[in-house]
Each structure stands twice: as structure tokens, then as C-alpha cells.
N, C-alpha and C. Protein backbone atom coordinates (compact mmCIF):
# COMPACT_ATOMS: atom_id res chain seq x y z
N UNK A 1 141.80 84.78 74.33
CA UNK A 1 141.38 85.51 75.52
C UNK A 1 141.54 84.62 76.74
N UNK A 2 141.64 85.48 77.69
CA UNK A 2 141.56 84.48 79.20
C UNK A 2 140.84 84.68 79.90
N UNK A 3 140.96 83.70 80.67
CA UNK A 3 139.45 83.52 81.45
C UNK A 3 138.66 84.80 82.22
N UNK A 4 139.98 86.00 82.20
CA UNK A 4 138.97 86.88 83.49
C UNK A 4 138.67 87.31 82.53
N UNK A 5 139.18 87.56 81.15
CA UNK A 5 138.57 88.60 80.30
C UNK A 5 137.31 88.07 80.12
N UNK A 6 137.23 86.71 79.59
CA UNK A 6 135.92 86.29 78.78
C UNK A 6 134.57 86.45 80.31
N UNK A 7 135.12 86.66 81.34
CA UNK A 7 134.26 87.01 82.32
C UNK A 7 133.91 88.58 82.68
N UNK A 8 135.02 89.13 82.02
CA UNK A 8 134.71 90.29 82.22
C UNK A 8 133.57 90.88 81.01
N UNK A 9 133.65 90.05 79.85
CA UNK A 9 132.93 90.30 78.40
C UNK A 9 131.40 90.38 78.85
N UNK A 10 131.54 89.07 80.02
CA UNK A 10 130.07 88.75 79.99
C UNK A 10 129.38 89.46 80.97
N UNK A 11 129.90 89.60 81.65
CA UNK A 11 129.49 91.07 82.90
C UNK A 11 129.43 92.24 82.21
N UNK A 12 130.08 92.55 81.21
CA UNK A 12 129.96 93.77 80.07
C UNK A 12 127.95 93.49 80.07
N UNK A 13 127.97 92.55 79.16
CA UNK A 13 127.17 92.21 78.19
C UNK A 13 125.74 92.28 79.41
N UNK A 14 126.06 91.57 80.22
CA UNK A 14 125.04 91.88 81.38
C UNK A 14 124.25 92.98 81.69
N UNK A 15 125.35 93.97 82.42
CA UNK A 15 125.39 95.28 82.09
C UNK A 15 124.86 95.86 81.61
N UNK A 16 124.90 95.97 79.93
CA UNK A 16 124.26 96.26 79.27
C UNK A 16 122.73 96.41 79.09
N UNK A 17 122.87 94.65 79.09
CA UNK A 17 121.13 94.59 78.95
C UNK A 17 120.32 94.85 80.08
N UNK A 18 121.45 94.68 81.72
CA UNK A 18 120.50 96.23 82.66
C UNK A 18 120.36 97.11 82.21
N UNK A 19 121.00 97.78 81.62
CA UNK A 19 121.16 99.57 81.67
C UNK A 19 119.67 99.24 80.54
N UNK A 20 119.72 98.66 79.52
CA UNK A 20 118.85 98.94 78.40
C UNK A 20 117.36 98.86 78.63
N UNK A 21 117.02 97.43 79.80
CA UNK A 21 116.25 97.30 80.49
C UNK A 21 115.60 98.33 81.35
N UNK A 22 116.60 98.89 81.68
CA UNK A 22 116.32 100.07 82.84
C UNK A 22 115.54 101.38 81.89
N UNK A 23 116.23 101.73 80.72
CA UNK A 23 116.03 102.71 80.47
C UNK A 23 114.55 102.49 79.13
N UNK A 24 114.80 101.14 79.21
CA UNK A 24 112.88 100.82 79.19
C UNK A 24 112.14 101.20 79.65
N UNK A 25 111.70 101.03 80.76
CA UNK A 25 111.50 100.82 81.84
C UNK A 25 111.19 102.53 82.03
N UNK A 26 112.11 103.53 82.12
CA UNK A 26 112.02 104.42 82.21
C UNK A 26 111.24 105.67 81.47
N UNK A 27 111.43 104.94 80.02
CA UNK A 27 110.50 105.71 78.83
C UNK A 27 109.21 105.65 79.02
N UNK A 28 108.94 104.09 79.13
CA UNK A 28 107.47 103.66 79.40
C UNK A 28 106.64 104.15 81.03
N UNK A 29 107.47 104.21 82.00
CA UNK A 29 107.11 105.27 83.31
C UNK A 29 107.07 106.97 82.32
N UNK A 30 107.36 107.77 81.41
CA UNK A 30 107.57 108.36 81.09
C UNK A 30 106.26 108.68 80.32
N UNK A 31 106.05 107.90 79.16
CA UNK A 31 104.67 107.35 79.11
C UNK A 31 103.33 107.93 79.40
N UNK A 32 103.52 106.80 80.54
CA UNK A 32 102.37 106.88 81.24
C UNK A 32 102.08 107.79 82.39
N UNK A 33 103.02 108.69 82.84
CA UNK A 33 102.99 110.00 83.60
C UNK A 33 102.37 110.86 82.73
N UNK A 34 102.89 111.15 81.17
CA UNK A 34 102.33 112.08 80.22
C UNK A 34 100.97 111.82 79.69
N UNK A 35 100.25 110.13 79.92
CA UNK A 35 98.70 110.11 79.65
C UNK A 35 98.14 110.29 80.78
N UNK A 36 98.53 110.08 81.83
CA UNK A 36 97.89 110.80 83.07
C UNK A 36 97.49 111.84 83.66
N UNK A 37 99.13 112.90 83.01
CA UNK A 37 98.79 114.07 83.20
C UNK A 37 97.94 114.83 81.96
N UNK A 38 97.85 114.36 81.03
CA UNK A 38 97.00 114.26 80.10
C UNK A 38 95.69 114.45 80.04
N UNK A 39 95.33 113.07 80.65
CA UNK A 39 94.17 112.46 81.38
C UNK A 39 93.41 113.64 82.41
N UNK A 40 94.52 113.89 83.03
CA UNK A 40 94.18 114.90 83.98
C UNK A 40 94.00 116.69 83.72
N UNK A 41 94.20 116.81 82.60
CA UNK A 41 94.23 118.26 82.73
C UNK A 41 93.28 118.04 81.64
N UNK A 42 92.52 116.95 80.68
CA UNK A 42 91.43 116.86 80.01
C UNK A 42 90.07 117.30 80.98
N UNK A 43 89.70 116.40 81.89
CA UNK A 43 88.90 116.02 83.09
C UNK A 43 89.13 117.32 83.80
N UNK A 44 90.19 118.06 83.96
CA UNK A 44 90.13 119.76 84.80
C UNK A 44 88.95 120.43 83.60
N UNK A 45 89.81 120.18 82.46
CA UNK A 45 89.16 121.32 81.75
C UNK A 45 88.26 121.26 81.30
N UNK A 46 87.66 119.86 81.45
CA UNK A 46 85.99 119.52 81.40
C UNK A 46 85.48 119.74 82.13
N UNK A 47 85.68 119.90 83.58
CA UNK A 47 84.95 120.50 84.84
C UNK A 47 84.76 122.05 84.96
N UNK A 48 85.68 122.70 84.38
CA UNK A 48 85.79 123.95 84.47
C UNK A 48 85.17 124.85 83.33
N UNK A 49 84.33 124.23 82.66
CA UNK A 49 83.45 124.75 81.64
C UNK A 49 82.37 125.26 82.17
């Protein structure tokens, strides 16, 4: 291999572990919107008794 490739491999690889990072990141915001809203429509429907 040559050099731009093995630079291009590693900018691949980079890449990657943004995107994977990201979409961490995203599940876990995902998460915790759904125990909130959770949270929240428990606490409605305890008030509204």
C-alpha cells in the first residue's frame, strides 16, 4: 500500500468510530427522552386521579 492509501485507511477507521460514537450517543439521548416522558406521563396520571 501507499502512503495516501494507508492514510486514507486511517481516516476510514476514524470515521468510523465517529459515526459509532455518535450513534451512541444518540440511543442513549433516546433513552432518556423515553424515561422522562415516562416519568412524565406517570406523575400526570398520578395527579389526575
Amino acid at each position: 500500500m501507499d502512503k495516501a492509501a494507508v492514510e486514507r485507511a486511517a481516516l476510514v477507521d476514524e470515521i468510523t468510530d465517529d459515526l459509532a460514537t455518535i450513534d451512541s450517543l444518540a440511543t442513549l439521548e433516546e433513552i432518556r427522552r423515553r424515561r422522562h416522558d415516562s416519568a412524565t406521563t406517570d406523575t400526570e396520571e398520578d395527579t389526575s386521579e
